[in-house]
Protein backbone atom coordinates (compact mmCIF):
# COMPACT_ATOMS: atom_id res chain seq x y z
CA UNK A 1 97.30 120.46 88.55
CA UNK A 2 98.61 122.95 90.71
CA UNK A 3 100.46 122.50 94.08
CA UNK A 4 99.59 124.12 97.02
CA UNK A 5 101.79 124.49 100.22
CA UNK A 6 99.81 125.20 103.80
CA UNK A 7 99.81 126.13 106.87
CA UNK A 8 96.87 125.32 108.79
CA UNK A 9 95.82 124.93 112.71
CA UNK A 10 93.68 122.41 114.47
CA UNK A 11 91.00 122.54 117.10
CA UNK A 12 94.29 121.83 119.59
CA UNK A 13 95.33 124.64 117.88
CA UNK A 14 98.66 123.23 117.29
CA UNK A 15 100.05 124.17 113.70
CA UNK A 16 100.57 121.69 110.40
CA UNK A 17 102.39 122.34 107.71
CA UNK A 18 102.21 120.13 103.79
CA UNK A 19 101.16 120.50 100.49
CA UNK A 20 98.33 119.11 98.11
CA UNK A 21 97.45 119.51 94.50
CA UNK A 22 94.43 121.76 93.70
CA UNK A 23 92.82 123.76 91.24
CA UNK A 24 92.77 126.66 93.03
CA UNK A 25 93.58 128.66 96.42
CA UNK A 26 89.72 128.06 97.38
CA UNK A 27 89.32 124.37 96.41
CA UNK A 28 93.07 123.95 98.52
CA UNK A 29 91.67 125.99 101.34
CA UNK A 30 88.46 123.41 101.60
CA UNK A 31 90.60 120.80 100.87
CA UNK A 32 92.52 121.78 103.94
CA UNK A 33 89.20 122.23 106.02
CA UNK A 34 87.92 118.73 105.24
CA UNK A 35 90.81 117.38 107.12
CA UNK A 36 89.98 119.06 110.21
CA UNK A 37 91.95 121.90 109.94
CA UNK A 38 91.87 126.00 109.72
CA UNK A 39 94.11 127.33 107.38
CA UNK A 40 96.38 129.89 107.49
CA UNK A 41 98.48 130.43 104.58
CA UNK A 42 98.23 128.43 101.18
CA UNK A 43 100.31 129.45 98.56
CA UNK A 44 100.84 127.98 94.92
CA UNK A 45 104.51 126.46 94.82
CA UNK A 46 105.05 126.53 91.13
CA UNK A 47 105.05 130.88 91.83
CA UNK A 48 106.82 130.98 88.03
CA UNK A 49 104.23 128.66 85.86
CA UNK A 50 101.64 130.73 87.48
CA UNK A 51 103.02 133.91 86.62
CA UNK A 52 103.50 132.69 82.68
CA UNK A 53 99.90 131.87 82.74
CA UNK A 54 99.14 135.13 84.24
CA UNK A 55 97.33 133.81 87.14
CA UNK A 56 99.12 133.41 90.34
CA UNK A 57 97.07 132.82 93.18
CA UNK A 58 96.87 132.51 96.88
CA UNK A 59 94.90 132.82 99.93
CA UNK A 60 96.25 134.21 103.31
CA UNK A 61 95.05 134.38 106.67
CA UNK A 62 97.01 136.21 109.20
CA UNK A 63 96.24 136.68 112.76
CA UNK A 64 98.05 139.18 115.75
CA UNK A 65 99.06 142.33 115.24
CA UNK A 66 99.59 142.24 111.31
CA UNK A 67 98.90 140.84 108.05
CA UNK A 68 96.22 141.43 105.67
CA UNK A 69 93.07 143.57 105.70
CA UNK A 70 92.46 147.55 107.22
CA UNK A 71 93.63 149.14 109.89
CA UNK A 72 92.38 149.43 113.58
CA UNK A 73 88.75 150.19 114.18
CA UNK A 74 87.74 151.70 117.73
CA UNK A 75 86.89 149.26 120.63
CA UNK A 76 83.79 151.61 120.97
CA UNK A 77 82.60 151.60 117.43
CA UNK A 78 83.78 147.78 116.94
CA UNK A 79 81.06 147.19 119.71
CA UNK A 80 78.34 148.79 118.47
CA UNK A 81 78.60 147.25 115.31
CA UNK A 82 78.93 143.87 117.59
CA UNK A 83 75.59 144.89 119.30
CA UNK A 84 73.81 145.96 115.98
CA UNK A 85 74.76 142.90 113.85
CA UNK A 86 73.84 140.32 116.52
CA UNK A 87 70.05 142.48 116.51
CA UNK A 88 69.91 142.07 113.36
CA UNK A 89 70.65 138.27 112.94
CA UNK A 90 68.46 137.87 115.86
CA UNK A 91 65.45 139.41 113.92
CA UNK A 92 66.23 137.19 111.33
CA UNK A 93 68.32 139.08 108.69
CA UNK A 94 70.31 136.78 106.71
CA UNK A 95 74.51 137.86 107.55
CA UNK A 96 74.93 139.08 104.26
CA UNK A 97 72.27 141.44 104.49
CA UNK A 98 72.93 142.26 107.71
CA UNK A 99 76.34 143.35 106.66
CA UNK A 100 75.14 145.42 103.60
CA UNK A 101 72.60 147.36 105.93
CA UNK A 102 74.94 148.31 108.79
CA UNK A 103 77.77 149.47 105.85
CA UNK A 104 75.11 151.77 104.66
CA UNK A 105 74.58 153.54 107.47
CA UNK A 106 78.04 153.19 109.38
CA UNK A 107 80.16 156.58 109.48
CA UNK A 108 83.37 155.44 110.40
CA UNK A 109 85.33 155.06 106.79
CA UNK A 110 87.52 152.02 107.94
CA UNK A 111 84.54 149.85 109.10
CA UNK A 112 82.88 151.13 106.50
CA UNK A 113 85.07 149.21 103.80
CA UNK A 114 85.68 146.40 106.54
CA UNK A 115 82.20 145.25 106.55
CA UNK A 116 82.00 145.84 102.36
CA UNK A 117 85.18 143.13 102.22
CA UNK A 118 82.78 141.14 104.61
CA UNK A 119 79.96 141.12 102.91
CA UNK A 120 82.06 140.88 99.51
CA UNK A 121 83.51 137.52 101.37
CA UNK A 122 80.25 136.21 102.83
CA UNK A 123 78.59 136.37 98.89
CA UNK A 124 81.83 134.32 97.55
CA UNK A 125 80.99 131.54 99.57
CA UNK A 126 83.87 132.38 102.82
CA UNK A 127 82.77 131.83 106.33
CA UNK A 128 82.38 134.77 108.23
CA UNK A 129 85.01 133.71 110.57
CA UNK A 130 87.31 133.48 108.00
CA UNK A 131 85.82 136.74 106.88
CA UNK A 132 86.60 138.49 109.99
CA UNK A 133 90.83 136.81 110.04
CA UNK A 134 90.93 138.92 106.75
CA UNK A 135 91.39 141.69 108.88
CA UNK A 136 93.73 140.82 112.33
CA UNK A 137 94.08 144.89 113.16
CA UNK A 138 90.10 144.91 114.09
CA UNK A 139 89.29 141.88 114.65
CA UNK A 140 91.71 140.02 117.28
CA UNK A 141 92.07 135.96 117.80
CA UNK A 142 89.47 136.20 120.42
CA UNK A 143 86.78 137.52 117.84
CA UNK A 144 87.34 135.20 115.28
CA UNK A 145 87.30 132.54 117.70
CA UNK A 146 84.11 133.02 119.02
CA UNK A 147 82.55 133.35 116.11
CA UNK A 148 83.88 130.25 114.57
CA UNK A 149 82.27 128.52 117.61
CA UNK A 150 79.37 130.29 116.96
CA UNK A 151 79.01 129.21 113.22
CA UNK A 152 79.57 125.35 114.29
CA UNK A 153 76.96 125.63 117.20
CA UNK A 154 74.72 127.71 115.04
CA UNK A 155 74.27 130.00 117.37
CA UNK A 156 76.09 133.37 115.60
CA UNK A 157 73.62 136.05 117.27
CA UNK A 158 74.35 134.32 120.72
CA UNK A 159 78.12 134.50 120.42
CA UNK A 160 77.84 138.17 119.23
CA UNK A 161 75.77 138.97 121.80
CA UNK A 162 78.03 138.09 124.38
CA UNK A 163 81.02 139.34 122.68
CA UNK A 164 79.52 143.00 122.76
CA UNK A 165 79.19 142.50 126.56
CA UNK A 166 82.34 141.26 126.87
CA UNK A 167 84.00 143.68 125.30
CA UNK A 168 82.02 146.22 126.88
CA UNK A 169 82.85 145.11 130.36
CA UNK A 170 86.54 145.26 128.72
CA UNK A 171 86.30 148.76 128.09
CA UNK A 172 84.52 150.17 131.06
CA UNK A 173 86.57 148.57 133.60
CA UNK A 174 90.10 149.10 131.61
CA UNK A 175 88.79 153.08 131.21
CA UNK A 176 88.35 152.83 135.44
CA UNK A 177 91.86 151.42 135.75
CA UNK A 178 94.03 153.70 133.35
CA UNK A 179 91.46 156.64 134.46
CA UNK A 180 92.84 155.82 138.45
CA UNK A 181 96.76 155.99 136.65
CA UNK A 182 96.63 158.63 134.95
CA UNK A 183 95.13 160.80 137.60
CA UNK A 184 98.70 161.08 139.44
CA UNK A 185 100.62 161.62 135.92
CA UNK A 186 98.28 164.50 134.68
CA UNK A 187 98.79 166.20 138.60
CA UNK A 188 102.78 165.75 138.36
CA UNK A 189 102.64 166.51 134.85
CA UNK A 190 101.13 170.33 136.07
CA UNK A 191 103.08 170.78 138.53
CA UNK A 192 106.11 169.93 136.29
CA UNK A 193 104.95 172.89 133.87
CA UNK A 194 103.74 175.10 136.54
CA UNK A 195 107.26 174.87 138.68
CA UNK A 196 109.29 175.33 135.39
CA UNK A 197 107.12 178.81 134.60
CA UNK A 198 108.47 180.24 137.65
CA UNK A 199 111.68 179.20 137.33
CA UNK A 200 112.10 180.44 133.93
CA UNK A 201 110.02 183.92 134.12
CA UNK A 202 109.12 184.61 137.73
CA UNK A 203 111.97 183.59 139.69
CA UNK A 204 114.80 185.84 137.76
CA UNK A 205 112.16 188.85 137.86
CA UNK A 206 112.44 188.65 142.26
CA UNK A 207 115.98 187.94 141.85
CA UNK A 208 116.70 191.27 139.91
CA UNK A 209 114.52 193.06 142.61
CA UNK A 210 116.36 191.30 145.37
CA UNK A 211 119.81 192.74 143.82
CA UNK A 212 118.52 196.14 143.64
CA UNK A 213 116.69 196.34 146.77
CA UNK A 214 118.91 194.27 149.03
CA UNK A 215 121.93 195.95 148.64
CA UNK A 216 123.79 192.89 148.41
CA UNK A 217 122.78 191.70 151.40
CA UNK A 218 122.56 187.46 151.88
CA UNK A 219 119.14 186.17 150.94
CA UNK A 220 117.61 183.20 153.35
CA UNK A 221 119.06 180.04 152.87
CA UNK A 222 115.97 178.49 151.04
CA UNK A 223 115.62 181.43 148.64
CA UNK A 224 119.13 181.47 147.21
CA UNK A 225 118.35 177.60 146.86
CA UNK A 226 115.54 178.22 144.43
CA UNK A 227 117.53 181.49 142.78
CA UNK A 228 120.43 178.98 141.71
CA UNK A 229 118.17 175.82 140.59
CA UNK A 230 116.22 179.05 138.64
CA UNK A 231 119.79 179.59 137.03
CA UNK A 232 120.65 176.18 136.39
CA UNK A 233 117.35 175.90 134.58
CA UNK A 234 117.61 178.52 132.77
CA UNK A 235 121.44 178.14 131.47
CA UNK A 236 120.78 174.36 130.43
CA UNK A 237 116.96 174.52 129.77
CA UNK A 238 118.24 173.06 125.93
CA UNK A 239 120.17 170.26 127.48
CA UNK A 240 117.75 169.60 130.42
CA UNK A 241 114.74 169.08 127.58
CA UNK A 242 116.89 167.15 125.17
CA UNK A 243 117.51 164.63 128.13
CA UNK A 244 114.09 164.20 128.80
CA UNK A 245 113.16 163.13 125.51
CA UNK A 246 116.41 161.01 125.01
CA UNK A 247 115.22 159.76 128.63
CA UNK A 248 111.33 158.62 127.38
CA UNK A 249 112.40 157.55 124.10
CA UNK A 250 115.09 155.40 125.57
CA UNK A 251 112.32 154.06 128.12
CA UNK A 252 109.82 153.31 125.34
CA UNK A 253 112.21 151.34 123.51
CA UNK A 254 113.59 149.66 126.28
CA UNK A 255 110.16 148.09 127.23
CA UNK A 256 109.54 146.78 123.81
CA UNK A 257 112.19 144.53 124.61
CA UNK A 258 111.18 140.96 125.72
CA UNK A 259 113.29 140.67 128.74
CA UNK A 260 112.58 144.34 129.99
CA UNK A 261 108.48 144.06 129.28
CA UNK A 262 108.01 141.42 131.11
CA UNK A 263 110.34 142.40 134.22
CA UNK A 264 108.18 145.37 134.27
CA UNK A 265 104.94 143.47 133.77
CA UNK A 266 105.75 141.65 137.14
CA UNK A 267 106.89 144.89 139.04
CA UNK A 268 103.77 146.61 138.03
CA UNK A 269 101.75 143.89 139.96
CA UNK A 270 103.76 144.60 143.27
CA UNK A 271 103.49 148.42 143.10
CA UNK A 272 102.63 149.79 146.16
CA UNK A 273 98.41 151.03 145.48
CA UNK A 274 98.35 150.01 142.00
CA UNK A 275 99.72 146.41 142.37
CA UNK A 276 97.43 145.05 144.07
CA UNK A 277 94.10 146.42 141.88
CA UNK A 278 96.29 145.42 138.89
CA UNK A 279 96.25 142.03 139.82
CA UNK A 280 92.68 142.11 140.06
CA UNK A 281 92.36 143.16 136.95
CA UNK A 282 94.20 140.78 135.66
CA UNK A 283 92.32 137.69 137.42
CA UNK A 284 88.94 139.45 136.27
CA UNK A 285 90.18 139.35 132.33
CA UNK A 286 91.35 136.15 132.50
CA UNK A 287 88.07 134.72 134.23
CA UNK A 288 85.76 136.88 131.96
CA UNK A 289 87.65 136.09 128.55
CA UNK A 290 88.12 132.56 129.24
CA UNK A 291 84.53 131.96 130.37
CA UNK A 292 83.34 133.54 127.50
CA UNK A 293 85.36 131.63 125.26
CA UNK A 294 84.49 128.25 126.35
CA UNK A 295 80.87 129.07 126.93
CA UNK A 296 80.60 129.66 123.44
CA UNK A 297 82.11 126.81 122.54
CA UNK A 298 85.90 127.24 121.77
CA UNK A 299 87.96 124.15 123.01
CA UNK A 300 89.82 124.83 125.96
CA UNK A 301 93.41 124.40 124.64
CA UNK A 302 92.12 126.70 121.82
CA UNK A 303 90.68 128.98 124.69
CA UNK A 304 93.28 129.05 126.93
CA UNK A 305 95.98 130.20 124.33
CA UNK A 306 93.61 133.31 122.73
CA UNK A 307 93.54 134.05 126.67
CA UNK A 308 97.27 134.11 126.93
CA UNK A 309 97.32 136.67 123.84
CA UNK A 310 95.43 138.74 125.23
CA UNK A 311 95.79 139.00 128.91
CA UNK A 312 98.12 142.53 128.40
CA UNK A 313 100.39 140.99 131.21
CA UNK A 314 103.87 138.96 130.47
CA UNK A 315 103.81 137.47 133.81
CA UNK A 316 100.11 136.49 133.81
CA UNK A 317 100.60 135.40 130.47
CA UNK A 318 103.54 133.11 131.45
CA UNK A 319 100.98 131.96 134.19
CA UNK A 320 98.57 131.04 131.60
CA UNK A 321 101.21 129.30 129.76
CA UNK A 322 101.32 127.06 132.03
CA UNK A 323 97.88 126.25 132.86
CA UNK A 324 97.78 125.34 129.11
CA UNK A 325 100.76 123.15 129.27
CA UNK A 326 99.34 120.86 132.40
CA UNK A 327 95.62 120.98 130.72
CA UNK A 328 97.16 119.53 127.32
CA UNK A 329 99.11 116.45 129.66
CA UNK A 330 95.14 115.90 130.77
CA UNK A 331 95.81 117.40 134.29
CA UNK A 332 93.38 119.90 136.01
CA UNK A 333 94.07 124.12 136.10
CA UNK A 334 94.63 123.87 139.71
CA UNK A 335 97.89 123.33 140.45
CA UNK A 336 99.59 125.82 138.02
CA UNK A 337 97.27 128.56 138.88
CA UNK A 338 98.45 127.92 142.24
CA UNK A 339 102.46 128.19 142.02
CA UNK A 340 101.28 131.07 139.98
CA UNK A 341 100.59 133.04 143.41
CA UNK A 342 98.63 135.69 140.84
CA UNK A 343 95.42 133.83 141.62
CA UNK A 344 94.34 134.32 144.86
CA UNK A 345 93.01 130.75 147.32
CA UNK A 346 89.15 131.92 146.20
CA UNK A 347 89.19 131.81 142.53
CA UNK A 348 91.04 128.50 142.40
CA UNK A 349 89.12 126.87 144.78
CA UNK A 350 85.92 128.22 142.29
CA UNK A 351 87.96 126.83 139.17
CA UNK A 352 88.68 123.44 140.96
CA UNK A 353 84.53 123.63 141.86
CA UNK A 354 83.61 124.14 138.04
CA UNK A 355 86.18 121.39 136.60
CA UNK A 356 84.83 119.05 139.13
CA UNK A 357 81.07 119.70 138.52
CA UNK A 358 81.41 120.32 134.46
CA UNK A 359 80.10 124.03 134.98
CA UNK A 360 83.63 125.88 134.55
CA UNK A 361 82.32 128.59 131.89
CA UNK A 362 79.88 129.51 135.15
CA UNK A 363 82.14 129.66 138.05
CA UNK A 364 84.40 131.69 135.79
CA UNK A 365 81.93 134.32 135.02
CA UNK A 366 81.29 134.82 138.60
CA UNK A 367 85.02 134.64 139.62
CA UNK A 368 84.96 138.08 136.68
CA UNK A 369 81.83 139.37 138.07
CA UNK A 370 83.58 139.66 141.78
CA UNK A 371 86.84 140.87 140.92
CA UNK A 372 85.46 143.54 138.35
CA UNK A 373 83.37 144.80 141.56
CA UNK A 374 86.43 144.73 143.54
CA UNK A 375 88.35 146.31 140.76
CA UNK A 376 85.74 149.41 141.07
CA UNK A 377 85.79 149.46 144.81
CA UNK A 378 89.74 149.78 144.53
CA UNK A 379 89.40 152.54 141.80
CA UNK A 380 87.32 154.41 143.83
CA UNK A 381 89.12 154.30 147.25
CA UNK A 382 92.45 154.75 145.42
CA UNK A 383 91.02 158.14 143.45
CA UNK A 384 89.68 159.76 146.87
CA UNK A 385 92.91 158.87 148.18
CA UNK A 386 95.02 160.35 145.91
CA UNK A 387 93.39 163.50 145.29
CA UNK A 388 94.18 164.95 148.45
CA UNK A 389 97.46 163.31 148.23
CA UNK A 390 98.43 164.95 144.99
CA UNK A 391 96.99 168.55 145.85
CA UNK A 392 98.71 168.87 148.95
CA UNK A 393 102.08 167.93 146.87
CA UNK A 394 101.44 170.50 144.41
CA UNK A 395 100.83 172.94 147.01
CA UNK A 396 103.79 172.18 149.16
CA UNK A 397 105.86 172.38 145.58
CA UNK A 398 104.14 175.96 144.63
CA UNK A 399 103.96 177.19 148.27
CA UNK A 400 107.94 175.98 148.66
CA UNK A 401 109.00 178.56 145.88
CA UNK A 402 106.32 181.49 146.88
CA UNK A 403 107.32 181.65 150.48
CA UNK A 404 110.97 181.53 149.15
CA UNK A 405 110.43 184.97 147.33
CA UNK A 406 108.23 186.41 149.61
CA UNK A 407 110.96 186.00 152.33
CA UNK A 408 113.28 188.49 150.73
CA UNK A 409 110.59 190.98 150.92
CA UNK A 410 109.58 191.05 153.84
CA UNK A 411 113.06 192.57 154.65
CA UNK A 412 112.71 195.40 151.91
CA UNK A 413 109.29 196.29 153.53
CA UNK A 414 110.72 196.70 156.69
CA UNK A 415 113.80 198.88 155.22
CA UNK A 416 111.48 201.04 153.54
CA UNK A 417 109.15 201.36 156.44
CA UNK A 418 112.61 202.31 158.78
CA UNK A 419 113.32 204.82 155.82
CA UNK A 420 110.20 206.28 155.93
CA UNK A 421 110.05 206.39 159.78
């Protein structure tokens, strides 16, 4: 009989490795399952007797960024088919049919052959949560997660259900939030391209008429400023754009590196404007992810680490870290989420409140439902205040190099008007 090595995690979701004799990938898989355990990777050891029997076989599940399975699917699309499936199942559609129906009619290609693997899964006898680890690019921890719970509770259309309004909550307040910062980068990036049109093709057009008109006579102080930054431009344009994009390729690799990322993470949540609705943010995905996780059943070690994987901060998720650490000892949440200093006094007073009264899942979801509100009351105040702020810097920029050239001719109006007197 064939032997088997795996890699399998439990409901603690702490990892085991071993190996076991088996027939097959499948009948190792369940044999792995029957001790408790989700596996992860089983592989057959004996690779070369397999291959001279022309056979070989194995069974992978990967989670994170790669692994096995399509590519990315929208968050948008993702949720619709989220939506659509739990309607279904709620009707009472069997899954697999369910599946085969919304393939049918789905446009996008990539879903399209994700939920035909699905369904292809689902009729060989897999779980649909193993199903849905198949493929770690559209379907994160978070998702398989819940619907694991979901399948053991037997409640599948519930846990869908609230995973298409979590994930729309997701997307409409992360659109608010990147909407608010991009806002300034869009204005700078104008005035950017506006300020270097000038310099390039307006500025040198004056400065010819200045040296014919003028006489050689000294131009204001401010316009010969702008007449030799138009030069400078203009005689190292090819080195000044080759920096730049040295410059934000050097950034962008830079902040894929561990140490950088996360000393970045943490200065984002003290920016002046933005660090403080950041945090928010923050707070409101942990609460609402969390809460949704346990009220659907996932264990809370289990829970809390999916959080952590997905909280899109390193310092929050170093935060979360902990809180896992002191829950596994059999401690409370409290105290870690208050050295944190991310969470402010109210929400851990409302976490102490649900660990205390056995209704965590519930104070959580409110703790997400207040900060998402604040969250859109800081996007909006933010957005009218920056608007103004931003114009009247684009105008001062613009206005700078106008008055600059129209200073020079004032002077040749008044020659020509002495000339003509």
């Amino acid at each position: 009989m064939p032997l088997f090595a795996y890699s399998a995690v439990d409901a603690k979701g702490k990892t085991h490795q071993g190996t076991l004799e088996a027939n097959s990938a499948s009948d190792a898989a369940a044999a792995v399952k029957k001790q408790g355990m989700f596996p992860t990777n089983i592989a057959e050891t004996a690779a070369e007797n397999a291959k001279a029997k022309g056979k070989g076989s194995s069974f992978k599940l990967s989670f994170g960024g790669g692994g096995t399975g399509t590519g990315k699917v929208p968050a948008k699309i993702l949720t619709v088919f989220t939506r659509q499936l739990s309607t279904l199942i709620s009707a009472g559609l069997p899954l697999l049919r369910s599946l085969r129906t919304l393939g049918k009619q789905e446009k996008n290609p990539n879903l399209r052959k994700i939920m035909a693997s699905l369904a292809e899964s689902v009729e060989g006898g897999t779980t649909f949560s193993e199903a849905l680890a198949q493929h770690p690019k559209a379907f994160n921890k978070l998702y398989v997660n819940m619907v694991k719970a979901g399948e053991l509770g037997g409640v599948l259309e519930v846990v869908l259900t609230r995973l298409a309004e979590f994930a729309e909550k997701s997307q409409r307040i992360r659109g608010k939030v990147t909407s608010a910062m991009v806002y300034p980068l869009v204005v700078l990036t104008i005035a950017v391209g506006i300020v270097t049109f000038l310099m390039l093709f307006i500025v040198p057009k004056f400065e010819a008429i200045f040296k014919d008109m003028l006489g050689g006579r000294p131009l204001p102080m401010i316009t010969q400023i702008i007449m030799d930054l138009s030069r400078f431009i203009q005689g190292n344009f090819p080195l000044i754009a080759g920096m730049i994009t040295v410059a934000v390729f050097a950034i962008r690799f830079s902040l894929r590196l561990p140490g950088v990322s996360t000393a970045v993470d943490e200065y984002k949540l003290k920016l002046p404007l933005f660090g403080d609705m950041l945090t928010k943010t923050s707070v409101a995905r942990f609460s609402r992810t969390l809460g949704t996780l346990v009220s659907s059943g996932v264990p809370i070690l289990q829970a809390l680490q999916i959080t952590r994987d997905t909280a899109g901060n390193a310092r929050v998720s170093s935060a979360i870290e902990n809180i896992h650490d002191n829950v596994k000892e059999g401690e409370s949440m409290v105290s870690p989420m208050e050295a944190s200093r991310i969470f402010p006094p109210m929400v851990v007073s409302m976490v102490q409140v649900g660990e205390e009264t056995g209704q965590l899942p519930d104070m959580l979801t409110k703790v997400a439902d207040v900060f998402e509100e604040e969250v859109d009351t800081a996007v909006a105040g933010l957005t009218s205040l920056l608007e103004p702020v931003m114009i009247v810097m684009l105008a001062l920029i613009v206005g700078t190099i106008v008055v600059a050239l129209f200073l020079p001719l004032i002077t040749i109006i008044q020659d020509l008007t002495a000339g003509g007197g």
